[in-house]
Structures are given as C-alpha cells and as structure tokens.
PDB file of N, CA and C in Angstrom:
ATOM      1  N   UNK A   1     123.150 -74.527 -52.723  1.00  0.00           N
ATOM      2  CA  UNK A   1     123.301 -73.089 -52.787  1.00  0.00           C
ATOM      3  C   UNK A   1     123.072 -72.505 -51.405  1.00  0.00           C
ATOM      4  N   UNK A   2     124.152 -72.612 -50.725  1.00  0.00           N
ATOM      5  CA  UNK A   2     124.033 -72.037 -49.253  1.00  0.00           C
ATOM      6  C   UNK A   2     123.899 -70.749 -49.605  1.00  0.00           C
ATOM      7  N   UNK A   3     122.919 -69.947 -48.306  1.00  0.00           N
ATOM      8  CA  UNK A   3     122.428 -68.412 -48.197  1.00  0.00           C
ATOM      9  C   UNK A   3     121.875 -68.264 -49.542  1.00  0.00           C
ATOM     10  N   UNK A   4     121.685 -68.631 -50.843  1.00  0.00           N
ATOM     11  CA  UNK A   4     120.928 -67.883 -52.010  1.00  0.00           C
ATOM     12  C   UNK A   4     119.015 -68.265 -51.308  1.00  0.00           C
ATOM     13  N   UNK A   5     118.888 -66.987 -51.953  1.00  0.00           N
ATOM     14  CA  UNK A   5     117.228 -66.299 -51.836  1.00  0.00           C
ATOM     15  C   UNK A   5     116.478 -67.862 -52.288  1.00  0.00           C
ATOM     16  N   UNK A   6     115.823 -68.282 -52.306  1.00  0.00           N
ATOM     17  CA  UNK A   6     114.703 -69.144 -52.735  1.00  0.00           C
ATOM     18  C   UNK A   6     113.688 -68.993 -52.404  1.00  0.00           C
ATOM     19  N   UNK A   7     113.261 -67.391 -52.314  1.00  0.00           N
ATOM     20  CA  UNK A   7     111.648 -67.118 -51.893  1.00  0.00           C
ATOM     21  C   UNK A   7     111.535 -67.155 -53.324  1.00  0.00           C
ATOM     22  N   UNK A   8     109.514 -67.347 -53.283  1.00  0.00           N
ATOM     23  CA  UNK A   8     108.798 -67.004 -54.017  1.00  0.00           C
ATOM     24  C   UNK A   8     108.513 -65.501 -54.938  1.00  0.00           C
ATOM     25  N   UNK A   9     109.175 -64.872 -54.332  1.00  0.00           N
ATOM     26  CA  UNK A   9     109.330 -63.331 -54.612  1.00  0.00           C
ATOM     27  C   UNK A   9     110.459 -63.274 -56.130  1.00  0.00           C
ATOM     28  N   UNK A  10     111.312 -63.979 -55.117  1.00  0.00           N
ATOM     29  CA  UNK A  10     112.526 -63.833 -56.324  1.00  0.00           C
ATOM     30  C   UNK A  10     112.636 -64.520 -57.515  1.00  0.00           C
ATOM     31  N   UNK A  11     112.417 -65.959 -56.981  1.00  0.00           N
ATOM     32  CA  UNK A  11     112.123 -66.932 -58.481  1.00  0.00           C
ATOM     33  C   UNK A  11     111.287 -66.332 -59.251  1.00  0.00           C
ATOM     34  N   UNK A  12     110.020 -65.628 -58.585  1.00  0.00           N
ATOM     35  CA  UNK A  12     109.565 -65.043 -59.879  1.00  0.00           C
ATOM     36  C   UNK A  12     109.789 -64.467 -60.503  1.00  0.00           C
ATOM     37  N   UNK A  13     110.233 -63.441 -59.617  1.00  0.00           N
ATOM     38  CA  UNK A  13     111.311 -61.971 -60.959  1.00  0.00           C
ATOM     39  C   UNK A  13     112.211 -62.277 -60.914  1.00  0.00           C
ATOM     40  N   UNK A  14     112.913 -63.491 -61.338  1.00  0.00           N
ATOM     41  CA  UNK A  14     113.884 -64.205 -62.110  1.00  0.00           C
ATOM     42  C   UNK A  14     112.919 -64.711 -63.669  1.00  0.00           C
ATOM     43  N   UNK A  15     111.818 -65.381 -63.470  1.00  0.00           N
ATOM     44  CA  UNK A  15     111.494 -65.522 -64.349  1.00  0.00           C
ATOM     45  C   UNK A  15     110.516 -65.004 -65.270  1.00  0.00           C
ATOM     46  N   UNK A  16     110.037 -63.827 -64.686  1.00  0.00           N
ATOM     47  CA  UNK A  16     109.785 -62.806 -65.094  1.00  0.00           C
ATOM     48  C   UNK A  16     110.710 -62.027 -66.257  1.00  0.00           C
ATOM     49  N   UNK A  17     112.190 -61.848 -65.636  1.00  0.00           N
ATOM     50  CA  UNK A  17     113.123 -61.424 -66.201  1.00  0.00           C
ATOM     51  C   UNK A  17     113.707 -61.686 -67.463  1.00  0.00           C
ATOM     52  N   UNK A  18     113.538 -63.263 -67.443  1.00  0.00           N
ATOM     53  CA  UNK A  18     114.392 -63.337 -68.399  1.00  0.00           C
ATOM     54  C   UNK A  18     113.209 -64.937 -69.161  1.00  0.00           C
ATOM     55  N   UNK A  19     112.362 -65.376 -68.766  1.00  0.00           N
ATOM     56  CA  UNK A  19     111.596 -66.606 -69.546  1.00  0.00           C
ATOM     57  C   UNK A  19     110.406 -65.173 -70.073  1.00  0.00           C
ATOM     58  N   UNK A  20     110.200 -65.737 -71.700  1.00  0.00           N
ATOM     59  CA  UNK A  20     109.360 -64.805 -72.093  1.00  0.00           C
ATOM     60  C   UNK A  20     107.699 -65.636 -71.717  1.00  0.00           C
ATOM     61  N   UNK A  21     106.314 -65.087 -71.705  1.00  0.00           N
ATOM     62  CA  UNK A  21     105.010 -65.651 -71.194  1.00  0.00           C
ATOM     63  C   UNK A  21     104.646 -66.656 -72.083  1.00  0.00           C
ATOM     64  N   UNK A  22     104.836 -66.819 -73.350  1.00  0.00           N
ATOM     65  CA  UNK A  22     104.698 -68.166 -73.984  1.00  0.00           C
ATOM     66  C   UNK A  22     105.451 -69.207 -73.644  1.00  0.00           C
ATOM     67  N   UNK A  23     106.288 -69.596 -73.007  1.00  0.00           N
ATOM     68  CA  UNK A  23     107.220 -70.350 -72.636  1.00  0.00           C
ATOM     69  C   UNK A  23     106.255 -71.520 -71.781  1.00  0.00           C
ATOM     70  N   UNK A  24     106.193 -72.547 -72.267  1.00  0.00           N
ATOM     71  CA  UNK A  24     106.211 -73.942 -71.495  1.00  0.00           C
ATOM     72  C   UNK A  24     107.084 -73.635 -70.639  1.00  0.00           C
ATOM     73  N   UNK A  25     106.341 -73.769 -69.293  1.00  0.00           N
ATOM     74  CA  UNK A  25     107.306 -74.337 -67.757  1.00  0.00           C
ATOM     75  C   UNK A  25     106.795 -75.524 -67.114  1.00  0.00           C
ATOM     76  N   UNK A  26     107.499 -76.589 -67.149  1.00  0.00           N
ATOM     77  CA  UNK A  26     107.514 -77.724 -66.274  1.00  0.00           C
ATOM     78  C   UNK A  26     108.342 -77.677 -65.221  1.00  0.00           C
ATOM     79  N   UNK A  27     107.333 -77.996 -64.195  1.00  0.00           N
ATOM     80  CA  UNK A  27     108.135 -77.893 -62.491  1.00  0.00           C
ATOM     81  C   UNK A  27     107.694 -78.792 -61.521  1.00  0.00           C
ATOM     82  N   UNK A  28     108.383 -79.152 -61.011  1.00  0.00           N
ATOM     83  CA  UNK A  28     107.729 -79.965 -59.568  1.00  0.00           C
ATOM     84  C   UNK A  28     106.646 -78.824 -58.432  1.00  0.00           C
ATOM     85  N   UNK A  29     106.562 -79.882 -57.986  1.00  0.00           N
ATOM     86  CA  UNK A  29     105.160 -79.062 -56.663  1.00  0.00           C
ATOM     87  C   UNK A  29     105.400 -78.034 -55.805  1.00  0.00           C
ATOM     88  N   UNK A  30     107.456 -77.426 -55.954  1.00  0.00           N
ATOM     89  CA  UNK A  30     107.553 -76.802 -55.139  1.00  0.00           C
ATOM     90  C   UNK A  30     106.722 -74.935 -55.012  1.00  0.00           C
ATOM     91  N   UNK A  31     106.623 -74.742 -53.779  1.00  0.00           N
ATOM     92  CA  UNK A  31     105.332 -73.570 -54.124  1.00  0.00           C
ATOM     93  C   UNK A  31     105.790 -72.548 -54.316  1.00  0.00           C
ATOM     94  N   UNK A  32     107.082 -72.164 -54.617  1.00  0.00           N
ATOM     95  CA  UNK A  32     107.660 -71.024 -54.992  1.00  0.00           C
ATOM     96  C   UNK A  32     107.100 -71.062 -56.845  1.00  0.00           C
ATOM     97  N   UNK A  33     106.294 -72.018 -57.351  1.00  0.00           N
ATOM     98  CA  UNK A  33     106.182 -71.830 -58.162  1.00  0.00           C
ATOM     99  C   UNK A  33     104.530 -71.413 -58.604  1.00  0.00           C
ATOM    100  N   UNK A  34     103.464 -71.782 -57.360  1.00  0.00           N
ATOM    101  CA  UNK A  34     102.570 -71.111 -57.181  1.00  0.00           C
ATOM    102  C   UNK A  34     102.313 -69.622 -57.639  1.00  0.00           C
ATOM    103  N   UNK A  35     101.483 -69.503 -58.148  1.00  0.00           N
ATOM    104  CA  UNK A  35     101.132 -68.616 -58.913  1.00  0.00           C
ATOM    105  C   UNK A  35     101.601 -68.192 -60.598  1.00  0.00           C
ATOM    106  N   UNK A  36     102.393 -68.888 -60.862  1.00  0.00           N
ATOM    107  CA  UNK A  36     102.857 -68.593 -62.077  1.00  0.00           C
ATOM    108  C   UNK A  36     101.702 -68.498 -63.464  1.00  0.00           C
ATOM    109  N   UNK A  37     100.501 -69.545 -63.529  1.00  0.00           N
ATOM    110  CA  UNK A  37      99.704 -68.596 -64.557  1.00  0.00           C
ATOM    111  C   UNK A  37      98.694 -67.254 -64.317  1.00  0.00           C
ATOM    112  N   UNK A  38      98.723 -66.725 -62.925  1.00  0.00           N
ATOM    113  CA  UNK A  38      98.384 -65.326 -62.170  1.00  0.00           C
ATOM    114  C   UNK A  38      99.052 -64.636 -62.926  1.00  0.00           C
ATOM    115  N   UNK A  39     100.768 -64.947 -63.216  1.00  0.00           N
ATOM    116  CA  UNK A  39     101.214 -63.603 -63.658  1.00  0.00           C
ATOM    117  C   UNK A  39     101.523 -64.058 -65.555  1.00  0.00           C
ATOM    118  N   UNK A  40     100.802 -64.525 -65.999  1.00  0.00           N
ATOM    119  CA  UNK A  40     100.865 -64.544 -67.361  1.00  0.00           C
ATOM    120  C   UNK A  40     101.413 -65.576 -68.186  1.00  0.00           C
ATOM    121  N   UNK A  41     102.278 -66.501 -67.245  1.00  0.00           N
ATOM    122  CA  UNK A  41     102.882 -68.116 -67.634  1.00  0.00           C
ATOM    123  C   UNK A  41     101.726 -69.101 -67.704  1.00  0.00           C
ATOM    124  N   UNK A  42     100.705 -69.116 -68.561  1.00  0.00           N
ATOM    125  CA  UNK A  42      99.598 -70.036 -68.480  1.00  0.00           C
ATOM    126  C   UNK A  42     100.121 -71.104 -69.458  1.00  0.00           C
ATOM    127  N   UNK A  43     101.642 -71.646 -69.674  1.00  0.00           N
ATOM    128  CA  UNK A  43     101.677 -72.984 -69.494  1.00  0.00           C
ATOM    129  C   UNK A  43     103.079 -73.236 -68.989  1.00  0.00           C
ATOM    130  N   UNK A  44     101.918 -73.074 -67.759  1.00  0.00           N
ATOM    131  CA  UNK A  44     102.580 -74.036 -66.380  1.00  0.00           C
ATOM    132  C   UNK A  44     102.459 -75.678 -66.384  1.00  0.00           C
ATOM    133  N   UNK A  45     103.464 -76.283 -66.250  1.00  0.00           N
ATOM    134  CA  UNK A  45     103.007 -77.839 -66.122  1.00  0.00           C
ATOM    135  C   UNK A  45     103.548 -78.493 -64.701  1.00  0.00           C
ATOM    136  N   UNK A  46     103.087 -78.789 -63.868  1.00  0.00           N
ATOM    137  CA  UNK A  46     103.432 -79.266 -62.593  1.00  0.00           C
ATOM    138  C   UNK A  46     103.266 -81.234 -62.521  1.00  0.00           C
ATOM    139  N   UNK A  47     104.144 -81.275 -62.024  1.00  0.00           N
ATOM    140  CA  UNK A  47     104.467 -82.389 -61.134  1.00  0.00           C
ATOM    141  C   UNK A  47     104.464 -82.714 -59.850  1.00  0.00           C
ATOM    142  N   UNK A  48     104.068 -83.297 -58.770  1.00  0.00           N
ATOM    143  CA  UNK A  48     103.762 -83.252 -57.591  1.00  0.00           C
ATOM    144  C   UNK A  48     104.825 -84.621 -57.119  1.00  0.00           C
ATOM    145  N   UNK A  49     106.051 -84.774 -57.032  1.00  0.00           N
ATOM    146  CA  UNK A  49     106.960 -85.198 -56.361  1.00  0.00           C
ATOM    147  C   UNK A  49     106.681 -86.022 -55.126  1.00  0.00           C
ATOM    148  N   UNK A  50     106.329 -84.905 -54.147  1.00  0.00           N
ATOM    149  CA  UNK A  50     105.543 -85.557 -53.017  1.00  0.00           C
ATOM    150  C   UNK A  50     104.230 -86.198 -52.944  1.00  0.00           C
ATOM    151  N   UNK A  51     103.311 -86.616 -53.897  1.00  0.00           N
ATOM    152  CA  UNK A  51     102.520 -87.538 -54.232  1.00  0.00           C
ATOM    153  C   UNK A  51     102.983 -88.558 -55.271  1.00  0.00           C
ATOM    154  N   UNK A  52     104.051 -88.605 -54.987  1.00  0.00           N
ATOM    155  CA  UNK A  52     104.542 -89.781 -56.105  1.00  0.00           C
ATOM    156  C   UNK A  52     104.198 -89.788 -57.154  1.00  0.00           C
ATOM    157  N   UNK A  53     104.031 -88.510 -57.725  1.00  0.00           N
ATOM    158  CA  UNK A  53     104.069 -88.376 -59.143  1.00  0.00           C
ATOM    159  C   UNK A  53     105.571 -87.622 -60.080  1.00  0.00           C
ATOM    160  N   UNK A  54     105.753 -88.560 -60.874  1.00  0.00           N
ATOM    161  CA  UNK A  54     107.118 -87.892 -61.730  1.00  0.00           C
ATOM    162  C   UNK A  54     106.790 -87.609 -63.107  1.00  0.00           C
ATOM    163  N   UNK A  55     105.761 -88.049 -63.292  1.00  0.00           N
ATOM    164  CA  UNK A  55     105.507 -87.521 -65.144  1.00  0.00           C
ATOM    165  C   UNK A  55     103.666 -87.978 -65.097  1.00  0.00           C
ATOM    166  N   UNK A  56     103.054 -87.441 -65.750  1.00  0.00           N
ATOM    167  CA  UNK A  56     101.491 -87.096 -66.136  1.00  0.00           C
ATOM    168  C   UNK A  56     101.762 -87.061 -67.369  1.00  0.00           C
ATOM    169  N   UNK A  57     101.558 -87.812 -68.204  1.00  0.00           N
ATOM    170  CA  UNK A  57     101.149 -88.045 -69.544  1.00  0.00           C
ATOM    171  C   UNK A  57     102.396 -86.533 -70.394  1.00  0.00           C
ATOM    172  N   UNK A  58     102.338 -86.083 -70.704  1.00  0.00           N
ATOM    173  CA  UNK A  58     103.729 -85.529 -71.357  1.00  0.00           C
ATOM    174  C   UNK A  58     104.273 -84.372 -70.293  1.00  0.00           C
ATOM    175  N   UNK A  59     103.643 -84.079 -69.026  1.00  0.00           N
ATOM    176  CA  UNK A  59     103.977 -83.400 -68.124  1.00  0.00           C
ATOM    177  C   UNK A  59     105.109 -84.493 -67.531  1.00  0.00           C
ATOM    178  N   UNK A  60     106.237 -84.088 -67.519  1.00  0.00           N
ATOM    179  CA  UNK A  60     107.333 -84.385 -66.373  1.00  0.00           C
ATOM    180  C   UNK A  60     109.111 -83.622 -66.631  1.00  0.00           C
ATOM    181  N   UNK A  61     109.694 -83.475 -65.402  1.00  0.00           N
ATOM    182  CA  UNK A  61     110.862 -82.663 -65.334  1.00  0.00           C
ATOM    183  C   UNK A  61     112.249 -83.357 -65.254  1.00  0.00           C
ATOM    184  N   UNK A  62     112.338 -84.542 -65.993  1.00  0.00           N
ATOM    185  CA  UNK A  62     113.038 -85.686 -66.320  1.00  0.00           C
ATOM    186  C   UNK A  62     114.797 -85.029 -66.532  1.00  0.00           C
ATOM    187  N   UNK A  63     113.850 -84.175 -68.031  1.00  0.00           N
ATOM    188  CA  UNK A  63     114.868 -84.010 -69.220  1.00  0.00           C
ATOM    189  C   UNK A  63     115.889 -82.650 -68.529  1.00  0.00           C
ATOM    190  N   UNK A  64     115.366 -81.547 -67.512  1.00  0.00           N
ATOM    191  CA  UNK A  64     115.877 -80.583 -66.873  1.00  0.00           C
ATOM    192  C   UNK A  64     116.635 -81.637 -65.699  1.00  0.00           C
ATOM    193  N   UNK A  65     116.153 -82.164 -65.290  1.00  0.00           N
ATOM    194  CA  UNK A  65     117.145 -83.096 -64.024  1.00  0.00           C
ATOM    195  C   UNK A  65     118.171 -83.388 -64.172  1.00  0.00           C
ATOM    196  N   UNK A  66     118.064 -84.348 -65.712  1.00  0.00           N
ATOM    197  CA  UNK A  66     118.852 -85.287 -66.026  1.00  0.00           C
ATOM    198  C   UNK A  66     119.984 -83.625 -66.662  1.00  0.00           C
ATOM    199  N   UNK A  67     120.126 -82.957 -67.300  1.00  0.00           N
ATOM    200  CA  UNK A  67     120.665 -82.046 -67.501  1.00  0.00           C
ATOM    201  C   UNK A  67     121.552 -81.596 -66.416  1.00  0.00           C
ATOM    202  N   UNK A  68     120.805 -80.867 -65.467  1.00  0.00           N
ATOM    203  CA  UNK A  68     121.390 -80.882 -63.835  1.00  0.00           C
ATOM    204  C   UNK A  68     122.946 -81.868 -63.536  1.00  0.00           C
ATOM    205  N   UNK A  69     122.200 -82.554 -63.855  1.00  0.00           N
ATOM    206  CA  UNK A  69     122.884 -84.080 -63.189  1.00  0.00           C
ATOM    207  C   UNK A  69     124.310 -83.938 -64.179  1.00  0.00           C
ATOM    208  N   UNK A  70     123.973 -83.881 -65.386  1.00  0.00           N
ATOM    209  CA  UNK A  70     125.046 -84.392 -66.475  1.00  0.00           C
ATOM    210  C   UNK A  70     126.558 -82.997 -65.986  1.00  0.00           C
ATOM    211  N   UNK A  71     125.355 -81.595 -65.591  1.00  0.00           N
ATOM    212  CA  UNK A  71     126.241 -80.445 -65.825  1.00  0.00           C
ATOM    213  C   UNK A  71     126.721 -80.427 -64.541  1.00  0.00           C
ATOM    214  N   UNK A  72     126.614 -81.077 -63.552  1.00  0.00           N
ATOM    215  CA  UNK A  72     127.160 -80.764 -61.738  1.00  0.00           C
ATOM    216  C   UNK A  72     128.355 -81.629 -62.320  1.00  0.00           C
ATOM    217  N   UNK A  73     127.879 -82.864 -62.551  1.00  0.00           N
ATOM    218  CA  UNK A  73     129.061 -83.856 -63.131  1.00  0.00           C
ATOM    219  C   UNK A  73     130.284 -83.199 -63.493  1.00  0.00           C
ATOM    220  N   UNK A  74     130.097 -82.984 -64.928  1.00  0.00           N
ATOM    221  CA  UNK A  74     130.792 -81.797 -65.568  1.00  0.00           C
ATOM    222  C   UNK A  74     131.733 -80.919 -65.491  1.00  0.00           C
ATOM    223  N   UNK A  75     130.868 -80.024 -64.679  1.00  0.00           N
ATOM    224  CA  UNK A  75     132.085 -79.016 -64.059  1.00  0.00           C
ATOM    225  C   UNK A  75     132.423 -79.160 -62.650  1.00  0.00           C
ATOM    226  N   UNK A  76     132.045 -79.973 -61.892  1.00  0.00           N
ATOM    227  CA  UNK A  76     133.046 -80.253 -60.525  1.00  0.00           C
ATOM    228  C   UNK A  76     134.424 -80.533 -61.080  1.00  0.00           C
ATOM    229  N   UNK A  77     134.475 -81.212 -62.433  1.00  0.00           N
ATOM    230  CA  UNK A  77     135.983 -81.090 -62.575  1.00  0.00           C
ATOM    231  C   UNK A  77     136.639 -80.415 -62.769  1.00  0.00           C
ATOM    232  N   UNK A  78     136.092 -78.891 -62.373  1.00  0.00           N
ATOM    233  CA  UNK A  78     136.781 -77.375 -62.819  1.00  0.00           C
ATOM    234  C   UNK A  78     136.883 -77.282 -61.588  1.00  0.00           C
ATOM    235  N   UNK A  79     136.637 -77.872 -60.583  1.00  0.00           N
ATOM    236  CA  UNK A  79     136.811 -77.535 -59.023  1.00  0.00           C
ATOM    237  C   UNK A  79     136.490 -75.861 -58.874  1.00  0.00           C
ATOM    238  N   UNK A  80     135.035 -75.517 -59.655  1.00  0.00           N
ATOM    239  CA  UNK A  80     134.705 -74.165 -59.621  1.00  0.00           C
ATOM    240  C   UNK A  80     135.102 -73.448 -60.744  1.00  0.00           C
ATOM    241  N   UNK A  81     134.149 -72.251 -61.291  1.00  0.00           N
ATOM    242  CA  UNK A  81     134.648 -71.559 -62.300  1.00  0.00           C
ATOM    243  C   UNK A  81     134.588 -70.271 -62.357  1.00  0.00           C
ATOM    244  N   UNK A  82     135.282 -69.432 -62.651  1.00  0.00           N
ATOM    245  CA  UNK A  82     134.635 -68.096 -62.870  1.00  0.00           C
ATOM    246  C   UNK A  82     133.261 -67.313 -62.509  1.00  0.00           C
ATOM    247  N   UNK A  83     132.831 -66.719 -62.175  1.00  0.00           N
ATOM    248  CA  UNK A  83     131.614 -66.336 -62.069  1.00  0.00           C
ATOM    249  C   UNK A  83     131.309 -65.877 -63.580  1.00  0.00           C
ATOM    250  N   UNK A  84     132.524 -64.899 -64.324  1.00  0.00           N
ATOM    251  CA  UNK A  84     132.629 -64.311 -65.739  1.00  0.00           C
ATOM    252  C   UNK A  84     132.096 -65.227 -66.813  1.00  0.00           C
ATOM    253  N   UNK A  85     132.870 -66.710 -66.559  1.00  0.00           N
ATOM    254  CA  UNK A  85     133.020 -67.545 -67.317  1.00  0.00           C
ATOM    255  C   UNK A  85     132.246 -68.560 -67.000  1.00  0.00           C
ATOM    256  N   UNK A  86     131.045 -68.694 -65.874  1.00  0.00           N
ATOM    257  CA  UNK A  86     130.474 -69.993 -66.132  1.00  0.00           C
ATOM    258  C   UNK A  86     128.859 -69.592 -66.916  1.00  0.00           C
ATOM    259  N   UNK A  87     128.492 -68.522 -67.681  1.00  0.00           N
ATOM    260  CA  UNK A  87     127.779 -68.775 -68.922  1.00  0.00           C
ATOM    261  C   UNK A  87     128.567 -70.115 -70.122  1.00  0.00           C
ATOM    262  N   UNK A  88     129.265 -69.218 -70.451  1.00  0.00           N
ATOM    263  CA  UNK A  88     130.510 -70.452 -71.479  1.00  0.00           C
ATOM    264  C   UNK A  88     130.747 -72.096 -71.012  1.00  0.00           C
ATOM    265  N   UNK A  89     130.920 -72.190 -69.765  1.00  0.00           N
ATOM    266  CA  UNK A  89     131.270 -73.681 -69.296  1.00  0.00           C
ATOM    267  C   UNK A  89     129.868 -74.305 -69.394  1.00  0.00           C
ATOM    268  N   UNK A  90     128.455 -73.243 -69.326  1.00  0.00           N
ATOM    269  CA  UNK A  90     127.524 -73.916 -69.166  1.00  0.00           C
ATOM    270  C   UNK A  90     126.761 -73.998 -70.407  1.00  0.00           C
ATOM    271  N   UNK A  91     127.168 -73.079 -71.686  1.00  0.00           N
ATOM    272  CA  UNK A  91     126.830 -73.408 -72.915  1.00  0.00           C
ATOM    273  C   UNK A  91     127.541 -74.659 -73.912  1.00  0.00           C
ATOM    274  N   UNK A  92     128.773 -74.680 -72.817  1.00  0.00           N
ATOM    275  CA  UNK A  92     129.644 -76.273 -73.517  1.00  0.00           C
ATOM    276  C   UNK A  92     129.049 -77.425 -73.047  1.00  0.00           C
ATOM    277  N   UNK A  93     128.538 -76.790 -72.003  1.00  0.00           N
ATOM    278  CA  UNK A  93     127.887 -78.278 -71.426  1.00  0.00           C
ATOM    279  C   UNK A  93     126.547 -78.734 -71.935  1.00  0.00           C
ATOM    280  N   UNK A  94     125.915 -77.830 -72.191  1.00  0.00           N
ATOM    281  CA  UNK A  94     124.846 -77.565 -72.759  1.00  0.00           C
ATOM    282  C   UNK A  94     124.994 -78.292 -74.194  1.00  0.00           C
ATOM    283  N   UNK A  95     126.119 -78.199 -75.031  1.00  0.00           N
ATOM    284  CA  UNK A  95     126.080 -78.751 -76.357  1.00  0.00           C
ATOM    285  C   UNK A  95     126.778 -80.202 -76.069  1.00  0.00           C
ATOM    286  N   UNK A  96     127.525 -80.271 -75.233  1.00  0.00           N
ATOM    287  CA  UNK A  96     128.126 -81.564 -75.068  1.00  0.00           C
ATOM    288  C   UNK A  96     127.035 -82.585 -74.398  1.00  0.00           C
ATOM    289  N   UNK A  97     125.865 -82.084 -73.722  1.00  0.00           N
ATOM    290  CA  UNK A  97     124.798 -82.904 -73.260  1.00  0.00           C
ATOM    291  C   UNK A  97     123.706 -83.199 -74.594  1.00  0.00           C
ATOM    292  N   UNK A  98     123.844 -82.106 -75.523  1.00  0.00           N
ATOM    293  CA  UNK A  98     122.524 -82.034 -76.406  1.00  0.00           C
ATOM    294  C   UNK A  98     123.637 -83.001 -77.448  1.00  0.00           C
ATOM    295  N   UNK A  99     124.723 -83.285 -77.380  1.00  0.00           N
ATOM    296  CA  UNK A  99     125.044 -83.989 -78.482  1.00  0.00           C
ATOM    297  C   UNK A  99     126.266 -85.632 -77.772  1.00  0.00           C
ATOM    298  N   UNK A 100     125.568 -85.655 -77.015  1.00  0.00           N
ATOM    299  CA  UNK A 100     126.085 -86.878 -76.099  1.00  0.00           C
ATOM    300  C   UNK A 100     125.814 -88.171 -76.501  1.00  0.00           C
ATOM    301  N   UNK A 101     125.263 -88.569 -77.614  1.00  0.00           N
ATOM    302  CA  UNK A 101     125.368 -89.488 -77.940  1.00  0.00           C
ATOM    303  C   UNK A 101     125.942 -89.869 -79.842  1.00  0.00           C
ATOM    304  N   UNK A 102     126.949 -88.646 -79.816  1.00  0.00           N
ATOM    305  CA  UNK A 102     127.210 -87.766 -81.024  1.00  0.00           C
ATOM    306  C   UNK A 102     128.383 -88.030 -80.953  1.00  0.00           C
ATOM    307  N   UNK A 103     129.167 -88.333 -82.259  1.00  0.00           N
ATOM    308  CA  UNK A 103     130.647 -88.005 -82.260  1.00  0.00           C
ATOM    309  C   UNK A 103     131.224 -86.470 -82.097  1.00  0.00           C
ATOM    310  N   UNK A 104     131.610 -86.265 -81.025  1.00  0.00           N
ATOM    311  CA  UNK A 104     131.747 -84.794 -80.940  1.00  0.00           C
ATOM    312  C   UNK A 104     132.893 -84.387 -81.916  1.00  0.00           C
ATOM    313  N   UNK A 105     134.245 -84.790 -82.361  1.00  0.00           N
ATOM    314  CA  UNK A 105     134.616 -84.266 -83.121  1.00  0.00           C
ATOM    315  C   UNK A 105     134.348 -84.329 -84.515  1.00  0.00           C
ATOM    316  N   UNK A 106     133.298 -84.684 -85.301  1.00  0.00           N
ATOM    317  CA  UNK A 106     132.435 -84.312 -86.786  1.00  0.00           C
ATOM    318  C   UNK A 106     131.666 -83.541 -86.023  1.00  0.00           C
ATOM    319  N   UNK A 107     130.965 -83.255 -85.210  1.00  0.00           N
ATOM    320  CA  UNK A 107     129.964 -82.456 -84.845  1.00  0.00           C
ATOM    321  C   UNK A 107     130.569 -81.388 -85.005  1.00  0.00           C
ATOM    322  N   UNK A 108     131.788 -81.126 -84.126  1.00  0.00           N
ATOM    323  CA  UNK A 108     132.492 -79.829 -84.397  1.00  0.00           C
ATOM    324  C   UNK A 108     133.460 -79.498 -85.706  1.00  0.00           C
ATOM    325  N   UNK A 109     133.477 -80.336 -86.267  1.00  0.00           N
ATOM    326  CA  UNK A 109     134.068 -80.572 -87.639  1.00  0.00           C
ATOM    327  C   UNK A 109     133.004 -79.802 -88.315  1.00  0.00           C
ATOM    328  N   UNK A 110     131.742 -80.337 -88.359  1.00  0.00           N
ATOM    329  CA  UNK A 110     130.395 -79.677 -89.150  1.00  0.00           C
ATOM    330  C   UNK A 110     130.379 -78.278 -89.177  1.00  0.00           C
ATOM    331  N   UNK A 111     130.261 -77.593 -87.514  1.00  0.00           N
ATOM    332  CA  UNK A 111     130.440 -76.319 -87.217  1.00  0.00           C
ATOM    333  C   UNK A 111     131.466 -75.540 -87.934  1.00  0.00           C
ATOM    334  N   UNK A 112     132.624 -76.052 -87.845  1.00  0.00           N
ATOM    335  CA  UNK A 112     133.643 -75.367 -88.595  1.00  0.00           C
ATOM    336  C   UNK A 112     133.648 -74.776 -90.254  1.00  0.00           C
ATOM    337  N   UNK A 113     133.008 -76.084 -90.939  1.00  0.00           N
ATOM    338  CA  UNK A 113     132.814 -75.587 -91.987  1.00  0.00           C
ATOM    339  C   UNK A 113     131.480 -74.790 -92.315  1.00  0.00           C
ATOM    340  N   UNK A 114     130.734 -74.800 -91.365  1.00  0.00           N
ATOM    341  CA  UNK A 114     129.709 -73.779 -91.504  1.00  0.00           C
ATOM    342  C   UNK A 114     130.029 -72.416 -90.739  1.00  0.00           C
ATOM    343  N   UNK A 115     130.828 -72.522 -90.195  1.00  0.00           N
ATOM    344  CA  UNK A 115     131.202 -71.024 -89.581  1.00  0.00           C
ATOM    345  C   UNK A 115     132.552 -70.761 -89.565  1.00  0.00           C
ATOM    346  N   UNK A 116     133.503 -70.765 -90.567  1.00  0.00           N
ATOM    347  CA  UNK A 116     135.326 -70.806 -90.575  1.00  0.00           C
ATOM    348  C   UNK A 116     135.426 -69.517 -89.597  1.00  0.00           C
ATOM    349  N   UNK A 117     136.838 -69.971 -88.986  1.00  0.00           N
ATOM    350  CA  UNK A 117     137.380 -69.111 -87.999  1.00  0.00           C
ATOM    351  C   UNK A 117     137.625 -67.667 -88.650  1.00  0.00           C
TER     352      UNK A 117
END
C-alpha cells in the first residue's frame, strides 16, 4: 500500500470506527497497535514476531494471514477491481475461503433453496 497512512492515529480510528469494544483482536507486535486496551479493546491478544514468537497458547494471527494470502491470490486475477465493487469480491472471497474445503456448488445449491431468487 504505497503512500496509505499507517500511523497509529489512524489505525485506531479505523478501529474505533468500525470493530465494536468486545471484539477479540489478535495482532502482531506492530506498535501502531499499542495502546489498544487504553481505549476500551481489553481483548487485545499480541504476538511478538520479532521475538520469534507466532502463536502463545491460543494467541496467534495464523488464521487472518492465511486469509490475506488466499484473498491477494484471488483477486490479482482481476488485475484490480473497482473501488465500488471490491466489498463484493472480498465477501466472495471471504465465503470461497470459509468454504474451501467444501463442494462449492451444493454449498451454493443449499443457499438457493434457502433463499430463492
């Protein structure tokens, strides 16, 4: 993300914005994430990356990575999308990752008859 903000300022009122204060957050050590149970996220779960740590007993940021990973995959084959339209590319991806080891057409077969066009 060339030129986007990555202060500490902003990530927060990003997640301020839109993660409600009960929300489990698991994050690596980066310190833009410092302070987060100050402002009312008291479950914060950190990982420290740069001490060679990747998971603490049910603390680790595996399952968001591996997500990352599946959705860059993904849509590079759109060679870019919409700004309008990449909520949608990223809620398909989102179900095509949560059901990836799923026959996707009964899956969407299922949907259909629970929600007809």
């Amino acid at each position: 993300m060339q030129g986007a903000d990555r202060s500490k300022a902003t990530l927060q009122g990003i997640i301020r914005g839109y993660v409600e204060p009960s929300t489990a957050i698991h994050s690596d050590g980066w310190r833009g994430y410092d302070g987060l149970v100050d402002i009312g996220f008291d479950k914060h779960f950190r990982v420290h990356h740069g001490e060679n740590e990747f998971a603490n007993g049910e603390k680790h940021i595996n399952g968001i990575e591996s997500f990352w990973s599946y959705a860059k995959r993904r849509l590079a084959k759109f060679n870019g999308v919409a700004k309008h339209t990449f909520y949608l590319h990223l809620k398909e991806t989102e179900f095509r990752f949560n059901h990836r080891r799923d026959n996707l057409y009964r899956e969407m077969l299922k949907l259909l008859r629970l929600n007809p066009l």
